[in-house]
N, C-alpha and C. Protein backbone atom coordinates (compact mmCIF):
# COMPACT_ATOMS: atom_id res chain seq x y z
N UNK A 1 -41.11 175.32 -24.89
CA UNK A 1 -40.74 174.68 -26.13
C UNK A 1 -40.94 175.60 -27.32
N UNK A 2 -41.57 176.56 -27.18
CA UNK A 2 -42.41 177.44 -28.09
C UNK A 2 -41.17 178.35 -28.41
N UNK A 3 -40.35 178.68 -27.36
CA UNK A 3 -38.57 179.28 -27.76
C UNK A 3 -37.77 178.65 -28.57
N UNK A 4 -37.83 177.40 -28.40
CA UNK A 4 -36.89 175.98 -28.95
C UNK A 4 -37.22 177.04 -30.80
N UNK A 5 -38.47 177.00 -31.31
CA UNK A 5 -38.62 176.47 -32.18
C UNK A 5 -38.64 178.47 -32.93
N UNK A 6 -38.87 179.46 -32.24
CA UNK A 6 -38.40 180.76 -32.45
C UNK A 6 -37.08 180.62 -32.45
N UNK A 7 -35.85 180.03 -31.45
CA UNK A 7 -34.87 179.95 -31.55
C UNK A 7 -33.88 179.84 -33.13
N UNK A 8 -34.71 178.47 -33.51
CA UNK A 8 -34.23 177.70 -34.58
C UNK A 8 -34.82 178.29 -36.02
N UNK A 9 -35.97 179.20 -35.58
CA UNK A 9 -36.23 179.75 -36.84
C UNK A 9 -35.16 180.86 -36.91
N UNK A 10 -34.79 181.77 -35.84
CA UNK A 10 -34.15 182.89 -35.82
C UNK A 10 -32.71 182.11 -36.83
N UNK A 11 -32.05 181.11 -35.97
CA UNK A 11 -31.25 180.68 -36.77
C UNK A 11 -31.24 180.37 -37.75
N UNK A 12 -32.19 179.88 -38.47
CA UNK A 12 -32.34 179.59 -40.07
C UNK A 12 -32.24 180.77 -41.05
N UNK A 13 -32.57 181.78 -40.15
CA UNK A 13 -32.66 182.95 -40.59
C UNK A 13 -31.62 183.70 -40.43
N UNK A 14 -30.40 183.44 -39.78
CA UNK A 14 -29.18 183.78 -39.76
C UNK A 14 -28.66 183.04 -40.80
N UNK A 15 -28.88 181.89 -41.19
CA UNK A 15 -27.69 181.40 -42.25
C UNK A 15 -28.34 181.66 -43.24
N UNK A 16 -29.27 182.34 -44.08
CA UNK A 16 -30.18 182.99 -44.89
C UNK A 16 -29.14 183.90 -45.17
N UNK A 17 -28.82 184.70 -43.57
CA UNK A 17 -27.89 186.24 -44.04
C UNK A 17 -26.84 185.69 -44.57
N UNK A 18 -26.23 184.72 -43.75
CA UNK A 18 -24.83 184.38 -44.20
C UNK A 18 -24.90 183.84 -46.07
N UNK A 19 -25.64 183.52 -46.38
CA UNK A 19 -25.42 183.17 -47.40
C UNK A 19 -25.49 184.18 -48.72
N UNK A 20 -26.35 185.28 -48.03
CA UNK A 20 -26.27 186.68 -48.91
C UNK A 20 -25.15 187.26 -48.73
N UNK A 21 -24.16 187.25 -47.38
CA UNK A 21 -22.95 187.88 -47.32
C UNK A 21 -21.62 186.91 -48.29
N UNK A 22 -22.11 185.86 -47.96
CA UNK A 22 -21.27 184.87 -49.13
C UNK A 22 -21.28 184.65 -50.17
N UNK A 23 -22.36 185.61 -51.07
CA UNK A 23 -22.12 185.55 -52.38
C UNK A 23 -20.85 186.11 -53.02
N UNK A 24 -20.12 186.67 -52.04
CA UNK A 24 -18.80 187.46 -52.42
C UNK A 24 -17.75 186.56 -52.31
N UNK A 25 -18.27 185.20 -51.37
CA UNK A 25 -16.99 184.60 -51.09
C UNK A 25 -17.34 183.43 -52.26
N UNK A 26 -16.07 183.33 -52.72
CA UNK A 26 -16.16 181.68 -53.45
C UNK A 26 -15.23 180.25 -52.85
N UNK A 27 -15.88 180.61 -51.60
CA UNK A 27 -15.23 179.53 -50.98
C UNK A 27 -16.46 178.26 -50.97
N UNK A 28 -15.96 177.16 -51.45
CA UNK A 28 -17.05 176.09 -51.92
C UNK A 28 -17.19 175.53 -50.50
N UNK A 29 -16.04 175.25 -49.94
CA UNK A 29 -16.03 174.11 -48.39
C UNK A 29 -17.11 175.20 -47.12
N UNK A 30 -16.91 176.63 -47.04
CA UNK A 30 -17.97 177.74 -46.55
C UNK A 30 -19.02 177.34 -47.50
N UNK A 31 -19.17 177.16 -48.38
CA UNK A 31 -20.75 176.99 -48.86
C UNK A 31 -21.42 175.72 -48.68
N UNK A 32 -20.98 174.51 -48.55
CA UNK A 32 -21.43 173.52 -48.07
C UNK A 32 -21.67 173.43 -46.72
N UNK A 33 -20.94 173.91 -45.88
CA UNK A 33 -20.96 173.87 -44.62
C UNK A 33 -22.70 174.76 -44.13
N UNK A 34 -22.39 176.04 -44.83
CA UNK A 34 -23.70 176.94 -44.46
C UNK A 34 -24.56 175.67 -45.28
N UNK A 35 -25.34 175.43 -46.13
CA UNK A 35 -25.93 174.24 -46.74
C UNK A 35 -26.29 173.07 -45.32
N UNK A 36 -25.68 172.73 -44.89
CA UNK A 36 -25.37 171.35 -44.30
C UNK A 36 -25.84 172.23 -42.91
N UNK A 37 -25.34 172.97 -42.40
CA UNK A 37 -26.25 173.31 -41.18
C UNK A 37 -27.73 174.31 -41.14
N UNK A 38 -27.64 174.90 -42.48
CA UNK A 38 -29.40 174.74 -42.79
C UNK A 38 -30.55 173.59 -42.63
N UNK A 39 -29.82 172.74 -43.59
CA UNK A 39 -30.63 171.57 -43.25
C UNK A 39 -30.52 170.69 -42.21
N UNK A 40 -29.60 170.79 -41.18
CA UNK A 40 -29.83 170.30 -39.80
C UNK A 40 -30.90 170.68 -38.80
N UNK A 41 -30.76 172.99 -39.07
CA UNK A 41 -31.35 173.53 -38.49
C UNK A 41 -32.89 173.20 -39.04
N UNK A 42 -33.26 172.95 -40.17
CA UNK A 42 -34.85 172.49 -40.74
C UNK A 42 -35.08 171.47 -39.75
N UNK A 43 -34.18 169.75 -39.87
CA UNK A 43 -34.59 169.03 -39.47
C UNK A 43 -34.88 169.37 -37.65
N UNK A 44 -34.01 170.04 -36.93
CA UNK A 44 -34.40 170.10 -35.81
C UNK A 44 -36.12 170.90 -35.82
N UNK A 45 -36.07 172.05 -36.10
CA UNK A 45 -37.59 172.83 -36.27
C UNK A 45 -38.63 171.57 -36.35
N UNK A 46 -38.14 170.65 -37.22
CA UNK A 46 -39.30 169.66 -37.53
C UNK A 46 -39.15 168.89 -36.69
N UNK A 47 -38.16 168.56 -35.75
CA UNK A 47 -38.54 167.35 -34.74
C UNK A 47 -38.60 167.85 -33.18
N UNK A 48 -38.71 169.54 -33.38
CA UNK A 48 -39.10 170.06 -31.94
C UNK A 48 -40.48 170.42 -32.35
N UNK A 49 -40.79 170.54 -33.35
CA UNK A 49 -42.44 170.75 -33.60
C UNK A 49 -42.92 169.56 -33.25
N UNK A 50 -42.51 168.45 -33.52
CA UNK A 50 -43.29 167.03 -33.20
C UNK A 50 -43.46 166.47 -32.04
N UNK A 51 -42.29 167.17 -30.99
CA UNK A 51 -41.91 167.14 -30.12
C UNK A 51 -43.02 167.56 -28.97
N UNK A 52 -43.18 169.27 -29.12
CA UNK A 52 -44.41 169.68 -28.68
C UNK A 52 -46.03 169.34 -28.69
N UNK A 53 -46.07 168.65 -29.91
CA UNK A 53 -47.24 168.14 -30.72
C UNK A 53 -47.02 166.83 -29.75
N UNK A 54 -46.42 165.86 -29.56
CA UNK A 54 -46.27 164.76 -28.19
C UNK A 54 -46.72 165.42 -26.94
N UNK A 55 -45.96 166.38 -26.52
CA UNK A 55 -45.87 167.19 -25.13
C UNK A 55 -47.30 167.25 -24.90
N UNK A 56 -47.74 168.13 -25.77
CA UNK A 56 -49.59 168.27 -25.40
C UNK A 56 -50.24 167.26 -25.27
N UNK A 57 -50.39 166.21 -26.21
CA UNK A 57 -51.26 165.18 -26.59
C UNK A 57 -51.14 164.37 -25.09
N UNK A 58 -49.70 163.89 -24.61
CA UNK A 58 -49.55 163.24 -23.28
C UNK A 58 -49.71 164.17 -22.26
N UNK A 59 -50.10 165.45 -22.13
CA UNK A 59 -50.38 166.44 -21.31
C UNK A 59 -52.05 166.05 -21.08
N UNK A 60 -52.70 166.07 -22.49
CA UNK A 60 -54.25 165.96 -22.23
C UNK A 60 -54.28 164.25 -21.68
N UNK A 61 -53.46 163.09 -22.40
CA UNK A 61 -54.16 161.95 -21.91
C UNK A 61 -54.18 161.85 -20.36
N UNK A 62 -53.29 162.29 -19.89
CA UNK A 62 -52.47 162.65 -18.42
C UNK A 62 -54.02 163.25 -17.52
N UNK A 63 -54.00 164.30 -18.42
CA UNK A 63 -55.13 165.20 -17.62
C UNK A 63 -56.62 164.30 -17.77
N UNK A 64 -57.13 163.37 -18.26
CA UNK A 64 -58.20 163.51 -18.22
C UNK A 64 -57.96 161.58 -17.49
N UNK A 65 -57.43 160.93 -17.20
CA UNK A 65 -56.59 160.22 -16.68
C UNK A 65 -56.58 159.94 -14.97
N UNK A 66 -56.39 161.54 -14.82
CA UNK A 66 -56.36 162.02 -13.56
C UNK A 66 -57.49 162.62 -13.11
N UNK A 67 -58.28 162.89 -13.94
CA UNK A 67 -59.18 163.93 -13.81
C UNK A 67 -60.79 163.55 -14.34
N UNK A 68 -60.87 162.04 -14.12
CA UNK A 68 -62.34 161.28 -14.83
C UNK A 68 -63.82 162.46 -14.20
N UNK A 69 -64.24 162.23 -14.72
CA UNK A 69 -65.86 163.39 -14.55
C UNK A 69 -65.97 162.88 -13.46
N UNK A 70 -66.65 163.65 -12.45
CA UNK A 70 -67.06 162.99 -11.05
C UNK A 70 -68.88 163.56 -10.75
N UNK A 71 -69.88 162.61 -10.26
CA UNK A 71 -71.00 163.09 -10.00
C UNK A 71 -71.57 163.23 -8.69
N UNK A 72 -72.83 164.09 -8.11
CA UNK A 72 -72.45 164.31 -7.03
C UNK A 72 -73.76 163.54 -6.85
N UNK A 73 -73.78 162.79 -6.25
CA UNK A 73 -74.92 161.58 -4.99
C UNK A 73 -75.38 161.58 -4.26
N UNK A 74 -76.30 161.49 -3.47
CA UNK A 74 -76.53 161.81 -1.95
C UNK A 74 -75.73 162.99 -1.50
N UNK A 75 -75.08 162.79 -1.00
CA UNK A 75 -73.60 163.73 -0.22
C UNK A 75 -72.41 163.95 -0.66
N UNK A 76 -71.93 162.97 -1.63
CA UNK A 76 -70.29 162.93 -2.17
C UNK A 76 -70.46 162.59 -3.63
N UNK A 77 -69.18 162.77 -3.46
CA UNK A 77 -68.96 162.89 -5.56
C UNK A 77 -68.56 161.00 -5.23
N UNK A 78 -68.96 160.91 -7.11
CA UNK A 78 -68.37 159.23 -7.07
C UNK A 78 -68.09 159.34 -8.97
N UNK A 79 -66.87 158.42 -9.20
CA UNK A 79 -66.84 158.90 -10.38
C UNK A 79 -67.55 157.82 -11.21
N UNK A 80 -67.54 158.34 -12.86
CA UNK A 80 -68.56 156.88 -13.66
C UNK A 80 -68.38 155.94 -13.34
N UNK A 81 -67.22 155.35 -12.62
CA UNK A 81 -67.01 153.50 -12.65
C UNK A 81 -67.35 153.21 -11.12
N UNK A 82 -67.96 154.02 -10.22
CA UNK A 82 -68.24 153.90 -8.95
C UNK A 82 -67.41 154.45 -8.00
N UNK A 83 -66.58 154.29 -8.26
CA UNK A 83 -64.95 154.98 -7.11
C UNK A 83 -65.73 156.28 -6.33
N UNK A 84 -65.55 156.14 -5.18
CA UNK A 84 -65.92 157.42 -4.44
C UNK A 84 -66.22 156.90 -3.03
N UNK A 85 -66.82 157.24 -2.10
CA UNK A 85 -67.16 158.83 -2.17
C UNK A 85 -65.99 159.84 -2.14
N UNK A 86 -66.19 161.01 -2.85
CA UNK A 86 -65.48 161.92 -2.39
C UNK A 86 -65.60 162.90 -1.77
N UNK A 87 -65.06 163.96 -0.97
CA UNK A 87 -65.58 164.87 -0.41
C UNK A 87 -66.03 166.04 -1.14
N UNK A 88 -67.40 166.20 -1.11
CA UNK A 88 -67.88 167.64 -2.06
C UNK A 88 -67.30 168.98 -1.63
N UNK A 89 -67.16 169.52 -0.29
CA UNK A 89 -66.09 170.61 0.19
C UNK A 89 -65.05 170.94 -0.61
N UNK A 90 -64.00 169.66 -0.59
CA UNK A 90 -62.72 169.57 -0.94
C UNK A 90 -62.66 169.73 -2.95
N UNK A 91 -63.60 169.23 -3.03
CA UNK A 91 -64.01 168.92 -4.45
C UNK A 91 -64.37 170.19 -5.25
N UNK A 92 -65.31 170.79 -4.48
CA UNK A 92 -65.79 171.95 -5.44
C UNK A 92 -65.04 173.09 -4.55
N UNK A 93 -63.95 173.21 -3.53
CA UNK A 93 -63.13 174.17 -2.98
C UNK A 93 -61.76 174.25 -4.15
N UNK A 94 -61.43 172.80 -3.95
CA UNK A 94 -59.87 173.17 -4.65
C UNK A 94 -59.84 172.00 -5.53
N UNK A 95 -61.08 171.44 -5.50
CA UNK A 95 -60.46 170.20 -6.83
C UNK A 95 -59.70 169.05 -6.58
N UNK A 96 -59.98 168.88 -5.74
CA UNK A 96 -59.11 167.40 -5.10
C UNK A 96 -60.13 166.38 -4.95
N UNK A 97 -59.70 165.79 -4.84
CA UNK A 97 -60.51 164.44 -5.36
C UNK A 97 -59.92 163.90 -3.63
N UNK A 98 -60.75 163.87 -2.32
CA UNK A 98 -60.45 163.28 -1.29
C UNK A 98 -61.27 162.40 -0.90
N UNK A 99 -61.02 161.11 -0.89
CA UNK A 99 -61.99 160.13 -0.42
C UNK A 99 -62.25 160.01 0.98
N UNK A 100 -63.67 159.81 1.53
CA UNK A 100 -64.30 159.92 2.76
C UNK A 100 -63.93 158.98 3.57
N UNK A 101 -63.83 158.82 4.09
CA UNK A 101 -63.93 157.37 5.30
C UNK A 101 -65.00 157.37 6.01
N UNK A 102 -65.34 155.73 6.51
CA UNK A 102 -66.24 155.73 6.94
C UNK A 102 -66.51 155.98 8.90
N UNK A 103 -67.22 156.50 9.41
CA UNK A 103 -66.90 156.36 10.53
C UNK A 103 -67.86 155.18 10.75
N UNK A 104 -67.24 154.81 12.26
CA UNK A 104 -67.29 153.63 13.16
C UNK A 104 -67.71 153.86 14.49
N UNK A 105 -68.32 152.82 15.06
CA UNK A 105 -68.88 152.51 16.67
C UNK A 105 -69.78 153.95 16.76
N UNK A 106 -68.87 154.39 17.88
CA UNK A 106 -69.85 156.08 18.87
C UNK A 106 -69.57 157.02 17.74
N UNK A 107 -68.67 157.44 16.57
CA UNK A 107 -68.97 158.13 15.84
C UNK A 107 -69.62 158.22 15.05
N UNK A 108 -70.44 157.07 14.44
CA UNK A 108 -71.46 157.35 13.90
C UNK A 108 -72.99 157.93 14.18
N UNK A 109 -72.72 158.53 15.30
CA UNK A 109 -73.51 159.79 15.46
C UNK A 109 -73.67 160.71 14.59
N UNK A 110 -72.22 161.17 14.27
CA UNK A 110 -71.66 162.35 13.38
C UNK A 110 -72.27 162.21 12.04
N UNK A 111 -72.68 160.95 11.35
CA UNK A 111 -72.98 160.81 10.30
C UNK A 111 -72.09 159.38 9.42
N UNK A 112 -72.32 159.23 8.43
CA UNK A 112 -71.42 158.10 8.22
C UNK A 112 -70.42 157.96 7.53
N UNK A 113 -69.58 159.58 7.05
CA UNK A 113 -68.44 159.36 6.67
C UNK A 113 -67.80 160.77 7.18
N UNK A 114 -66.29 160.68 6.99
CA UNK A 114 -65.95 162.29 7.42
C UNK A 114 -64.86 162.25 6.12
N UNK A 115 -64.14 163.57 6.03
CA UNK A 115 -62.88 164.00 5.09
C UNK A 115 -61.90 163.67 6.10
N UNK A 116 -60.76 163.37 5.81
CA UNK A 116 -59.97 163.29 6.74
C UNK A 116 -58.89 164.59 6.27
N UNK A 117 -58.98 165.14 5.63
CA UNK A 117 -58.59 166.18 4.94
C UNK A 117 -59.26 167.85 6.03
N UNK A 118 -60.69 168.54 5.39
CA UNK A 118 -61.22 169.47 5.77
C UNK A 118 -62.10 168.69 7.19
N UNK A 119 -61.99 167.68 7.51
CA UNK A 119 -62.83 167.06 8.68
C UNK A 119 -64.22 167.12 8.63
N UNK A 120 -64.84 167.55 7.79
CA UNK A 120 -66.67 167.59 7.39
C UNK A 120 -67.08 166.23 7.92
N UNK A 121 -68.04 166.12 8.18
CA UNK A 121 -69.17 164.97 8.38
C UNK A 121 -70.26 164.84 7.56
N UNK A 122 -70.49 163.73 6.61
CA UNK A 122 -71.55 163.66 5.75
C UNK A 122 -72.34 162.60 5.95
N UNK A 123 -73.50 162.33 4.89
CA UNK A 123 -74.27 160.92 5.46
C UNK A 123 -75.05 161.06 6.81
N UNK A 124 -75.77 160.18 6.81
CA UNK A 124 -77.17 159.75 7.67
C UNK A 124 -76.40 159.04 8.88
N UNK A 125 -76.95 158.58 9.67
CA UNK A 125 -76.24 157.42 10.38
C UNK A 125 -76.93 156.47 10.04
């Protein structure tokens, strides 16, 4: 977006020239016209700036959205509102947020949850 708005300056800055090369012309309908797409080219600059200024703002609500603080517990991450467990491997490897399952019957030997992701075993039985 950061081109959008170099773009539109470059252009503003072309009809700048044109209007120094048109001091020779006295053509009134050429001078309104350069006029009239100056101030189009302003208004766009100003509504691709606002534009970007959106882009980010729903970029961060997005990100943190997706991305609530997570703490680590016994064995697994769980985030502030309880949600979890997650797998700490997966978590502090690549940042994924993978929830554990619990194992059942003869596997809870292994412990009492696994990733179904990296396959770890965590928990007590």
């Amino acid at each position: 977006m950061a081109d959008l708005i170099s773009t539109t300056t470059t252009a503003i800055q072309l009809v700048s020239r044109l209007r120094e090369v048109n001091k020779n012309i006295a053509n009134a309908e050429f001078n309104n016209l350069i006029a009239d797409l100056s101030i189009e080219l302003a208004n766009m600059k100003v509504q691709v700036a606002g534009l970007i200024e959106e882009h980010d703002s729903l970029r961060r609500q997005l990100s943190s959205k997706n991305n609530p603080e997570l703490t680590f517990k016994e064995f697994a991450y769980y985030s502030e509102d309880g949600d979890g467990p997650f797998c700490p491997g997966c978590y502090d490897s690549d940042g994924k947020k993978v929830r554990l399952a619990k194992f059942s019957g003869a596997f809870k030997t292994f412990g009492s949850h696994n990733c179904p992701v990296c396959k770890a075993a965590f928990g007590g039985t």
